[in-house]
Protein backbone atom coordinates (compact mmCIF):
# COMPACT_ATOMS: atom_id res chain seq x y z
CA UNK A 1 103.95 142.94 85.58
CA UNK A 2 102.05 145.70 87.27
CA UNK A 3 98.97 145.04 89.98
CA UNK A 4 96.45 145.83 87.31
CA UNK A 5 97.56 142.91 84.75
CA UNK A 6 96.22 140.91 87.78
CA UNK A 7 93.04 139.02 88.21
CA UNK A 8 92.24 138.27 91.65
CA UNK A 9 89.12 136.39 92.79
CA UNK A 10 87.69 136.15 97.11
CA UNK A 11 85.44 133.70 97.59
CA UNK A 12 83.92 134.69 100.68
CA UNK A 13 80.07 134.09 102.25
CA UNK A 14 80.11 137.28 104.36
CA UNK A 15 79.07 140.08 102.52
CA UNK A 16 80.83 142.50 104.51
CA UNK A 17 84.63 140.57 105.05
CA UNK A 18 83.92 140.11 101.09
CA UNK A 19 83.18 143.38 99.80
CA UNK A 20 86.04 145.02 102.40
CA UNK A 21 88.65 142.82 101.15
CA UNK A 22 88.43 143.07 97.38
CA UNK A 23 88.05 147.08 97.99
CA UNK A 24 91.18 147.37 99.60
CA UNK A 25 92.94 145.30 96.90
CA UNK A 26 91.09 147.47 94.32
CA UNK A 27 92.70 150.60 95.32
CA UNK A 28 96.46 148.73 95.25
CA UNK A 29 95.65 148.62 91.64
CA UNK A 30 94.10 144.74 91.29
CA UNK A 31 91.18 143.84 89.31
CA UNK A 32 88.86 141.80 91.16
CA UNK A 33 86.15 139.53 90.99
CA UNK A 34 84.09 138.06 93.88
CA UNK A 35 82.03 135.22 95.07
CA UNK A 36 79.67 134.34 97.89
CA UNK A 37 79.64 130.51 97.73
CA UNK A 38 82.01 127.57 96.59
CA UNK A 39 79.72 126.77 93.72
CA UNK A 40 79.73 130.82 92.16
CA UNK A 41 83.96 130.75 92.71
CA UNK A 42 84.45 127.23 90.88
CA UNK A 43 82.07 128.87 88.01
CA UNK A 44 84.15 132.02 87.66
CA UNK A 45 87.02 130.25 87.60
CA UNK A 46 85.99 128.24 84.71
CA UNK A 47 84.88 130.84 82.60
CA UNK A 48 87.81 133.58 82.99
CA UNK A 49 90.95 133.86 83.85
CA UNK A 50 91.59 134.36 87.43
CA UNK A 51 95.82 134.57 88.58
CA UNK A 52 94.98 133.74 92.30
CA UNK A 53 92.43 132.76 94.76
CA UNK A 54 91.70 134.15 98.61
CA UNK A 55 88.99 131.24 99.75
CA UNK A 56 87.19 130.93 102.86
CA UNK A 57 86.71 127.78 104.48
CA UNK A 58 83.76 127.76 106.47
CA UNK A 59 80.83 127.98 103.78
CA UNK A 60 77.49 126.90 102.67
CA UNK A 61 77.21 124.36 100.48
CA UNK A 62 80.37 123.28 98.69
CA UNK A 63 82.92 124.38 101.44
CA UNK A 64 87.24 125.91 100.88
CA UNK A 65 88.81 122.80 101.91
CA UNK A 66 86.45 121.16 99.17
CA UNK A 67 86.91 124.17 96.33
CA UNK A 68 90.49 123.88 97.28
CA UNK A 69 90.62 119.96 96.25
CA UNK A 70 88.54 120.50 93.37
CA UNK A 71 90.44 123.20 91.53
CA UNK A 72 93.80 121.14 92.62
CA UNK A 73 92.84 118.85 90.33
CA UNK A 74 93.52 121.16 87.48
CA UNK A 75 95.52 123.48 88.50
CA UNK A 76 98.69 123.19 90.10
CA UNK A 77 100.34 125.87 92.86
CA UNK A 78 101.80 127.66 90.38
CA UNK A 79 99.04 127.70 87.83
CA UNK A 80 96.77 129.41 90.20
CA UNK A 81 97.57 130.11 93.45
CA UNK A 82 95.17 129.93 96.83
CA UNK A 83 95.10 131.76 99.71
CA UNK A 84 93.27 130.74 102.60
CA UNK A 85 91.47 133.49 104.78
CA UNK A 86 89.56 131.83 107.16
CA UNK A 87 88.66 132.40 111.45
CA UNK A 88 89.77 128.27 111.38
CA UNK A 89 92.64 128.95 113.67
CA UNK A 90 93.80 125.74 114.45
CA UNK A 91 97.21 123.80 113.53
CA UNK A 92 95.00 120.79 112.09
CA UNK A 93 93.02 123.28 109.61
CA UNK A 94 95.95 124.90 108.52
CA UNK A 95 98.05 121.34 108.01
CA UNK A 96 94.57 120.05 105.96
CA UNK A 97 94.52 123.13 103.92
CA UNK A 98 98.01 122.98 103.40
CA UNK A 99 98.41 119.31 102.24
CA UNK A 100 95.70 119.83 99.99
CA UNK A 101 97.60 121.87 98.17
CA UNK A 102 96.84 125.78 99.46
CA UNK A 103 99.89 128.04 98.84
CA UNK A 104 99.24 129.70 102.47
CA UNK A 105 96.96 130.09 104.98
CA UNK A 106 95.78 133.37 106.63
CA UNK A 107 93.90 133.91 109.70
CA UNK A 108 90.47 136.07 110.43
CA UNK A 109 90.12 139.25 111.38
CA UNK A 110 92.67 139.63 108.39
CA UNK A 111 95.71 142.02 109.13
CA UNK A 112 95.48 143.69 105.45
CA UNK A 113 99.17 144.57 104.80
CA UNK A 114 100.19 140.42 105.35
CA UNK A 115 97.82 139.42 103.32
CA UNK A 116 98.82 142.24 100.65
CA UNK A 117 102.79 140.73 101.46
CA UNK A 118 101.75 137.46 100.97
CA UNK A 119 99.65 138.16 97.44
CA UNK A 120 102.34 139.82 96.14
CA UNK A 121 104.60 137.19 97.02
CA UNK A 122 103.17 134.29 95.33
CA UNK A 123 102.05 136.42 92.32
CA UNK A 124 105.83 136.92 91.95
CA UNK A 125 106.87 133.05 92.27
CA UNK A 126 103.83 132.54 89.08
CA UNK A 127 105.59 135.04 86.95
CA UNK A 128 108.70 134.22 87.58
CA UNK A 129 107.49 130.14 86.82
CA UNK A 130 109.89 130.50 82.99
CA UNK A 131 108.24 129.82 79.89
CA UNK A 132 108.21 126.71 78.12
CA UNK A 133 111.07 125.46 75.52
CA UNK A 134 112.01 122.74 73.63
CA UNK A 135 109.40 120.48 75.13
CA UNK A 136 110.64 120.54 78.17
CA UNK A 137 107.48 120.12 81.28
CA UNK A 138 106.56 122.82 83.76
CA UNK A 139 106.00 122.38 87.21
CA UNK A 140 102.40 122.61 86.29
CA UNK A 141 102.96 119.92 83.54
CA UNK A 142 104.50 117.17 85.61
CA UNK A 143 102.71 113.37 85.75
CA UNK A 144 103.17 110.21 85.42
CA UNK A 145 104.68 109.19 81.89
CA UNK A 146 106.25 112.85 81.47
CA UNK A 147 110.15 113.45 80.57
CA UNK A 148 112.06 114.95 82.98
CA UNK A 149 115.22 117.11 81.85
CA UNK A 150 115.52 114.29 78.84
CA UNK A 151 116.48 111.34 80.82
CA UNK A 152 113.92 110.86 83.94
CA UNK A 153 110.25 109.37 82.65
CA UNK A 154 107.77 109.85 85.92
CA UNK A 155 105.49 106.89 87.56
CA UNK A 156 103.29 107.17 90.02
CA UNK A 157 103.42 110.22 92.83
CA UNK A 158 104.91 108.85 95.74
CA UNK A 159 104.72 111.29 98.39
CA UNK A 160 104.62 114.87 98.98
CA UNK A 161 105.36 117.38 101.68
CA UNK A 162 106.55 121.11 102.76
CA UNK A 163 109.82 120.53 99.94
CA UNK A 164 107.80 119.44 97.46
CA UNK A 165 106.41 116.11 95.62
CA UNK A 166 108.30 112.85 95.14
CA UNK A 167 107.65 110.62 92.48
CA UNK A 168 108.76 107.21 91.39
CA UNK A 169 110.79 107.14 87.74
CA UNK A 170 113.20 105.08 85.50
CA UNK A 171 116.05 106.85 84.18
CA UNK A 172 115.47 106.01 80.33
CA UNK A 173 118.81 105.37 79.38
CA UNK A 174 120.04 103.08 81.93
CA UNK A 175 116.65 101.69 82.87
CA UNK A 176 117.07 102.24 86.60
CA UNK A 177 114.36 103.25 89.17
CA UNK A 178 115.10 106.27 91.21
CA UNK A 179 112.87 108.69 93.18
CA UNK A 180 112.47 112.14 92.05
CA UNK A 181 112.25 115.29 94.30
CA UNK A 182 110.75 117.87 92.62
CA UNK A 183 111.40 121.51 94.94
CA UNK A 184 108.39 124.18 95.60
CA UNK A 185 108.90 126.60 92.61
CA UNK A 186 108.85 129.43 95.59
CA UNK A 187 112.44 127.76 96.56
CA UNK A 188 113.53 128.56 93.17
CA UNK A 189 111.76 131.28 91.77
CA UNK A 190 114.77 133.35 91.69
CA UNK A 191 118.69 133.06 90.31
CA UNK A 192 119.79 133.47 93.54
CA UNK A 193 117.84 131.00 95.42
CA UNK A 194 118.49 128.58 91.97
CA UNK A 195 122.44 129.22 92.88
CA UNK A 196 122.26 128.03 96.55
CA UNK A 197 119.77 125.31 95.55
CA UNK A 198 123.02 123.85 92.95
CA UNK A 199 125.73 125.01 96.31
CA UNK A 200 123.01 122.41 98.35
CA UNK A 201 122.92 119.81 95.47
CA UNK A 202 126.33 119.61 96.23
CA UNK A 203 126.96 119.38 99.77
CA UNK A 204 123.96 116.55 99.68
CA UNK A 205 125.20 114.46 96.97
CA UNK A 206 128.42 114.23 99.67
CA UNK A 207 126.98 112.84 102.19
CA UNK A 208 128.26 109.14 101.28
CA UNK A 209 127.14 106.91 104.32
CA UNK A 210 125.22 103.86 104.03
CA UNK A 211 122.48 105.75 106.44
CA UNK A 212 121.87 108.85 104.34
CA UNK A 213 119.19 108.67 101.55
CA UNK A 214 121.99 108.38 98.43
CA UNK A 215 121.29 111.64 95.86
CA UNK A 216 122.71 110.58 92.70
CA UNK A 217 121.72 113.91 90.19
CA UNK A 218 120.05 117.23 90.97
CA UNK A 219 119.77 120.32 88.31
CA UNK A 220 117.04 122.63 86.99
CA UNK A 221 115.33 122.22 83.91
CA UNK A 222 115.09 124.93 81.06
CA UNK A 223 111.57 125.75 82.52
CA UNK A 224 112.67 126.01 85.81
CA UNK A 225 111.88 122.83 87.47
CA UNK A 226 114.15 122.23 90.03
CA UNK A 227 114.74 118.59 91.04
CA UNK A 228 116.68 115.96 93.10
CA UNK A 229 117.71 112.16 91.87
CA UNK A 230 117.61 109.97 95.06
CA UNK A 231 117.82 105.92 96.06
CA UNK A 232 114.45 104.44 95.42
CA UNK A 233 113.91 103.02 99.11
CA UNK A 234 111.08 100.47 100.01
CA UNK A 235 109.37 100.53 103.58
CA UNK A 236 108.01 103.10 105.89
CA UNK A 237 109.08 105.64 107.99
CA UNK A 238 109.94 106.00 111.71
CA UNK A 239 106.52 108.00 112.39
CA UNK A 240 104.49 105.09 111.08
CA UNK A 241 106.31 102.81 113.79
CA UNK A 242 105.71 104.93 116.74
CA UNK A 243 102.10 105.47 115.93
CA UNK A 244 101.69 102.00 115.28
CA UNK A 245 103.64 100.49 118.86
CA UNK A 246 103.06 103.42 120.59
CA UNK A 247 106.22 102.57 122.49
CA UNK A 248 109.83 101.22 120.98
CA UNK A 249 111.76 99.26 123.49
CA UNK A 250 115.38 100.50 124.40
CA UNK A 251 117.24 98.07 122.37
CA UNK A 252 114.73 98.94 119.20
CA UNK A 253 115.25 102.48 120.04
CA UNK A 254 119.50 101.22 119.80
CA UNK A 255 118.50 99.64 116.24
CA UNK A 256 117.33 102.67 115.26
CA UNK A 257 119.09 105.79 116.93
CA UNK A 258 122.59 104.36 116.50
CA UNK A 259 123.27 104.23 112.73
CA UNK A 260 121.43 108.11 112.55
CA UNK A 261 124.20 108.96 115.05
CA UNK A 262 126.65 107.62 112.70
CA UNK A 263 125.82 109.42 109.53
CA UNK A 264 124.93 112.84 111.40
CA UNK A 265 128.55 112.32 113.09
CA UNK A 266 130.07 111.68 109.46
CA UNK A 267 128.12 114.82 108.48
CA UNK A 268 128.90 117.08 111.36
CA UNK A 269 132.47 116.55 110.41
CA UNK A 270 132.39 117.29 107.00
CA UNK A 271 130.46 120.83 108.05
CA UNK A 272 127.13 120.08 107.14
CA UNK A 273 123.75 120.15 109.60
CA UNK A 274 120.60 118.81 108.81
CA UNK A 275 118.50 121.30 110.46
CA UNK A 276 115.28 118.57 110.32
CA UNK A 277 115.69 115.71 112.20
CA UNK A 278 112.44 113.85 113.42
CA UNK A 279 110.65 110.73 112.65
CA UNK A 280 109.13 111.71 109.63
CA UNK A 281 112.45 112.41 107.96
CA UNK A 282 113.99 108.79 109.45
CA UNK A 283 113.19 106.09 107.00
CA UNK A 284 112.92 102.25 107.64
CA UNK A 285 113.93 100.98 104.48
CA UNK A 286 113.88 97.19 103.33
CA UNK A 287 116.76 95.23 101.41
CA UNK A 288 117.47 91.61 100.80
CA UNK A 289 119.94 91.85 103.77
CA UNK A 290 117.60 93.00 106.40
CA UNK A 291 116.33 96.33 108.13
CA UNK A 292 118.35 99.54 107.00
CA UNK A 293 117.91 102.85 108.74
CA UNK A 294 117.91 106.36 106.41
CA UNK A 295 118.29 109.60 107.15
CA UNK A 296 116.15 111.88 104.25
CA UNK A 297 116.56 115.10 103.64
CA UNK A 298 120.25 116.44 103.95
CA UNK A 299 121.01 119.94 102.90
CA UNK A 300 117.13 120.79 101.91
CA UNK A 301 116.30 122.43 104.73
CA UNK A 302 118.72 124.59 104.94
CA UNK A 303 118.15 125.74 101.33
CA UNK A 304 114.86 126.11 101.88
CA UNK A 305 114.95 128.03 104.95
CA UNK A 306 116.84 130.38 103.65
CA UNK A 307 115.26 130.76 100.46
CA UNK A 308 111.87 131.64 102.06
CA UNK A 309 113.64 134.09 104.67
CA UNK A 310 114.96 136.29 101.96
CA UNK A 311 111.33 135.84 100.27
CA UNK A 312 109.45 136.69 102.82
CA UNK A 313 107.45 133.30 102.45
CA UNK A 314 105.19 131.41 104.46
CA UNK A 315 103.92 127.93 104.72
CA UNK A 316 104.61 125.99 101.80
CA UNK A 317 108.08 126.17 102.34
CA UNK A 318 109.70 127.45 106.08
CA UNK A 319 111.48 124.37 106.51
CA UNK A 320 114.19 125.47 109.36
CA UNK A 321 113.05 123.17 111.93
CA UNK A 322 109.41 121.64 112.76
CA UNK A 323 108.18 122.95 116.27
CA UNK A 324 108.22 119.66 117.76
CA UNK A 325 111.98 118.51 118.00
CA UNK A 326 113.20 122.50 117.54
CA UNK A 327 116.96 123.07 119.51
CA UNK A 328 116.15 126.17 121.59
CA UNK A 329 118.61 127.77 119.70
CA UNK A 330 116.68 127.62 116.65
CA UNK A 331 114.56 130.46 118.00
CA UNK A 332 117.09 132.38 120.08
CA UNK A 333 120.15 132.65 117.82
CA UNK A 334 121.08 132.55 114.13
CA UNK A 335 124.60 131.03 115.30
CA UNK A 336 124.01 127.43 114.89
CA UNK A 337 125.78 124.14 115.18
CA UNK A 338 125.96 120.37 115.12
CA UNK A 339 124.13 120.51 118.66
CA UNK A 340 121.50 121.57 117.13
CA UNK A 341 120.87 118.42 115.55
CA UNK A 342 121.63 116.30 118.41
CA UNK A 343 118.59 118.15 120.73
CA UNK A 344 116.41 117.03 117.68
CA UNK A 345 117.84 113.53 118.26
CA UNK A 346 116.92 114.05 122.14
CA UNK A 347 113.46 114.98 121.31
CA UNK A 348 112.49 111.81 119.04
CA UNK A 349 114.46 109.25 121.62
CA UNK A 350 112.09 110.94 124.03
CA UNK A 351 109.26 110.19 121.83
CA UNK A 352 110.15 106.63 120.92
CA UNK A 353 110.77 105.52 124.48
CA UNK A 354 107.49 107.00 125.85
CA UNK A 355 104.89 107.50 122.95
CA UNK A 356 105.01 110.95 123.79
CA UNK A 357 107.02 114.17 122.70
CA UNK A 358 107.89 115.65 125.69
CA UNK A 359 106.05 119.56 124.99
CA UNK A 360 103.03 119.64 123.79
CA UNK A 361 101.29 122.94 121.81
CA UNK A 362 98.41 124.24 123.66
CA UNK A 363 95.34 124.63 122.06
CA UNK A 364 97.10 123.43 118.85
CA UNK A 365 99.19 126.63 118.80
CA UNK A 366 102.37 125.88 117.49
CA UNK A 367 104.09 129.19 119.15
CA UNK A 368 103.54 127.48 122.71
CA UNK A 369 105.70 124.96 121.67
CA UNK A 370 108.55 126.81 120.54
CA UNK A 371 108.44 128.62 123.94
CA UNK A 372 108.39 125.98 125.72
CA UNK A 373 111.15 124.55 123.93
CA UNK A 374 112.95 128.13 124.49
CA UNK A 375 112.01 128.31 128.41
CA UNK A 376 109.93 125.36 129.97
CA UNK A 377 112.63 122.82 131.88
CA UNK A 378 113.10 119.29 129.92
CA UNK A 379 110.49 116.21 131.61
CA UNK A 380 112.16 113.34 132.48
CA UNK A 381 111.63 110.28 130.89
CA UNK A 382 110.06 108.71 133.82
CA UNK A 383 107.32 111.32 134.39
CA UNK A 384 105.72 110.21 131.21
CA UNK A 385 106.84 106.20 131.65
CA UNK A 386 107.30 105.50 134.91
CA UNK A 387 108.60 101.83 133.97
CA UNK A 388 111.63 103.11 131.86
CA UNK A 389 115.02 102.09 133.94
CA UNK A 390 116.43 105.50 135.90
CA UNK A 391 119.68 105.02 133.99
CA UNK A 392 118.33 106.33 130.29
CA UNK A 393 117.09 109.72 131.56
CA UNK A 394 120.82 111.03 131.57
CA UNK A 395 121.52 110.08 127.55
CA UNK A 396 118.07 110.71 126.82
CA UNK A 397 117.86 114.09 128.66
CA UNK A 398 121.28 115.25 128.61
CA UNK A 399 120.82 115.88 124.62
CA UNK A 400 117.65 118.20 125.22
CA UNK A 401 119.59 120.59 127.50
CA UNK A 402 118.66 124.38 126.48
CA UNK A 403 123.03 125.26 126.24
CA UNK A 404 123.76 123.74 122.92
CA UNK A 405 127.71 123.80 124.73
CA UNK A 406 126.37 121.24 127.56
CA UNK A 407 125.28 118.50 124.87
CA UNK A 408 127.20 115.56 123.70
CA UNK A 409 127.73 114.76 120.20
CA UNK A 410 126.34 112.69 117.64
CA UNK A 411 128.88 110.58 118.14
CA UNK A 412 128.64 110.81 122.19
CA UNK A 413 125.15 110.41 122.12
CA UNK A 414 125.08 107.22 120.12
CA UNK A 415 128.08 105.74 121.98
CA UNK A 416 126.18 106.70 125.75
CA UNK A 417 122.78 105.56 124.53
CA UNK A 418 124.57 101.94 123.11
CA UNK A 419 126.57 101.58 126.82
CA UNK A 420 123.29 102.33 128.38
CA UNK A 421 120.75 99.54 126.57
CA UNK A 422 123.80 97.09 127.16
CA UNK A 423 123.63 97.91 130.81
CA UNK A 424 119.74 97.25 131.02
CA UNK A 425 119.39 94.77 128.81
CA UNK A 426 123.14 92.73 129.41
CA UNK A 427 123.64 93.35 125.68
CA UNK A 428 126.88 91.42 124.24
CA UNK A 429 128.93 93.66 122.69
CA UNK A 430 128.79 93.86 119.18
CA UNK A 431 130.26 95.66 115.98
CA UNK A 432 128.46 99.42 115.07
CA UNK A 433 125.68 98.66 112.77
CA UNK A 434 127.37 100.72 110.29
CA UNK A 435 129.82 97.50 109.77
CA UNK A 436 127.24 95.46 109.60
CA UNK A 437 125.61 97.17 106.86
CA UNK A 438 128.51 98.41 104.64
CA UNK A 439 127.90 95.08 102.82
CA UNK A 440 124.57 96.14 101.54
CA UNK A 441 124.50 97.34 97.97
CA UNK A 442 123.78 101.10 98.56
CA UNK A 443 123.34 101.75 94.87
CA UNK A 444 120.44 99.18 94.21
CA UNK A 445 116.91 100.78 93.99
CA UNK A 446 116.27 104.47 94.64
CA UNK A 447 113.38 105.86 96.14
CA UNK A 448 113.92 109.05 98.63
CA UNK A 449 111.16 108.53 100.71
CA UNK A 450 109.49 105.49 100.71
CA UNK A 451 105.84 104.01 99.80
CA UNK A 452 102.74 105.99 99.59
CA UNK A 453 101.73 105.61 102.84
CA UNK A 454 105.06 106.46 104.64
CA UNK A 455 105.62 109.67 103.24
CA UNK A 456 103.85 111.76 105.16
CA UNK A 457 106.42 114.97 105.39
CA UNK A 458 103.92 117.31 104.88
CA UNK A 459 101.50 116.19 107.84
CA UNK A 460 103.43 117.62 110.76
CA UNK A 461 105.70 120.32 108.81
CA UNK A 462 103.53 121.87 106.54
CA UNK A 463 101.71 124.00 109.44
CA UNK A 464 105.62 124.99 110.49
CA UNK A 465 105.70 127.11 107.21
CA UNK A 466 103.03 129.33 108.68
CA UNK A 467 105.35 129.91 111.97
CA UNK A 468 107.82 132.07 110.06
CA UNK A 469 106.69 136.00 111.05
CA UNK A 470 106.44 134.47 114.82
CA UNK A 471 110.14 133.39 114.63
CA UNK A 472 110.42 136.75 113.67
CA UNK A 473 108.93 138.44 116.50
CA UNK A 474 109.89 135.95 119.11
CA UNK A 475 113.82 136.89 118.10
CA UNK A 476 112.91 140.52 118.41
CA UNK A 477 111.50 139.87 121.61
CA UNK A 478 114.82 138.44 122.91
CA UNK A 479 117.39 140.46 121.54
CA UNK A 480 115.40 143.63 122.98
């Protein structure tokens, strides 16, 4: 489709920002239609057809954040697409935005060619959304009670984040729960990106360890809905716990960081990284037998990632690596490895063992994190919880070192950090908890990512999407 086959509509209360906007995107051929207020946008757009949205936030009356919830309720991401273009610079404005459903988020005084880049962009990912056939549902079409690919009815919406949105379903011919992942359509808008999304299907259905989420199906429908089949799991997830206690003690941190050790360990071998380890991703799920620790999430990121590189997308899918637990080598090299993994292991023991992550962004600006990550030298433990024993800060910090050569293993890590709780605590020694859970039935329910309230994926990396043209920069920075 050409520019002109295009409705656009900005929603803007400054006359000037307004009128310069849609006259630049006049002259690349768009036909566009304005409003001043909340209220005059949400009438336009239910009187005409309008094929995407640029909305301000900070307006009379009926404000974007507010527009943006209302029109979510009929229309989904692909349907009609929104833009935000707003002077609301901060991470927790763009993560609000963003979880309520805003393909991207732009900031003022708007740099006209990104915003042009990013139009394009997601005008592409709605005509590329296929057409409808035999009955099969859209993206747009998905809710509780639909059919997916003939065998997966959908409950209840169970969580939803930068990937995409979980729901809870019965498989209709066996009668078994499961969770279904349904992926961004920007992941798959393309036959390429479709073909590494199958390649990634794959490699996660491998991952057979009685710590790793189980994936039991993935595929993509005839209208291009691209889904994953995963363990129904019951509980919450690690983030929930640390905001709760604040603090984990060593030998809950041991509970916890040991059995992740051993499935990242089983998947280092094998090849495979997970590119997005932190609490959110770490789920505390419940069985008749007791407390068992999953890892969510393997091989997604990685598709992802690279799916929005080669797209040139933004935030509502750069997955590579929230800024918070980010390896240093994330940012500095493309040549990545297991290690990688094991610094965002560093990061979250940090976090669990002090209530703190040890960099924080200044002024909410995600960027200072990453170079701190990059440059600033690791805290000790002790400097943020002064009552931790001395002997954790060489596990604990020897995992965040900046030389992804220096660190331990998976493996090493959980082996040092078990030998080290032992120590403080007089631990007796005991079988790996992988033993002790390899009598759990690992095919019982299947959720991915637990109840309503644990899923909460999108909260901290939803805001990392909008980080991918500084990763950019930052790399051409350091190789100049």
């Amino acid at each position: 489709m050409e520019n002109k086959d295009f409705n656009l509509l900005v929603v803007d209360d400054n006359e000037m920002n307004r009128d310069m906007l849609s006259r630049r995107l006049e002259r690349k051929g768009y036909r566009v239609r304005v409003a001043e207020d909340g209220e005059q946008a949400l009438a336009i757009v239910d009187r005409e057809p309008v094929d995407l949205l640029l909305l301000d936030i900070m307006m009379p009356g009926i404000d974007g954040v507010e527009v943006l919830k209302i029109l979510r309720r009929k229309y989904s991401q692909v349907q009609l697409p929104i833009i935000m273009a707003t002077a609301k610079a901060n991470s927790a404005d763009m993560v609000e935005a963003l979880n309520h459903g805003a393909n991207d988020y732009v900031i003022k005084p708007l740099d006209f060619q990104v915003v042009l880049a990013r139009v394009q962009t997601h005008l592409r990912t709605k005509s590329a959304t296929p057409v409808p056939k035999s009955g099969e549902p859209t993206v747009a079409e998905l809710a509780p009670g639909v059919v997916l690919a003939g065998k997966y009815k959908l409950g209840e919406p169970i969580g939803a984040g930068t990937f995409g949105a979980v729901y809870r379903a019965v498989h209709v011919d066996l009668d078994h729960e499961v969770a279904v992942k349904i992926l961004q359509p920007s992941v798959t808008a393309n036959d390429e990106t479709l073909k590494r999304f199958r390649q990634e299907g794959v490699a996660a259905c491998k991952v057979r360890h009685p710590n790793a989420v189980a994936v039991s199906d993935f595929g993509v429908s005839d209208t291009g809905v691209a889904y994953l089949v995963m363990e129904l799991l019951e509980g919450s997830g690690l983030e929930n716990e640390i905001r709760e206690q604040g603090r984990l003690s060593p030998r809950r941190c041991l509970e916890i960081i040991e059995p992740v050790c051993d499935v990242l360990a089983e998947a280092h071998a094998a090849g495979l990284i997970h590119r997005d380890i932190k609490p959110e991703n770490i789920f505390l799920h419940r069985t008749p037998h007791g407390e068992q620790v999953k890892v969510l999430d393997f091989g997604i990121a990685k598709l992802v990632g690279e799916a929005v590189t080669e797209e040139n997308l933004t935030a509502e899918g750069w997955v590579l690596g929230t800024p918070a637990y980010m390896a240093p080598e994330r940012i500095s090299s493309t040549d990545l490895n297991d290690r990688a993994d094991v610094y965002s292991l560093g990061v979250m023991l940090f976090e669990m063992l002090t209530g703190s992550r040890p960099f924080t962004a200044v002024n909410r600006d995600p960027m200072s994190m990453i170079m701190m990550h990059l440059n600033s030298p690791t805290p000790t433990l002790r400097s943020f919880a002064p009552d931790l024993p001395e002997i954790l800060e060489e596990v604990v910090t020897g995992a965040m070192v900046k030389d992804p050569a220096v660190r331990p293993s998976a493996r090493e890590l959980g082996d040092a950090f078990r030998r080290t709780v032992e120590q403080i605590q007089d631990l007796p020694s005991s079988p790996r908890h992988t033993a002790e859970r390899s009598t759990v039935d690992h095919h019982a329910p299947t959720i991915s990512f637990a109840d309503s309230k644990k899923i909460q994926a999108g909260k901290g990396d939803a805001a990392e999407g909008f980080l991918g043209r500084w990763m950019r920069k930052i790399r051409q920075v350091l190789e100049s």
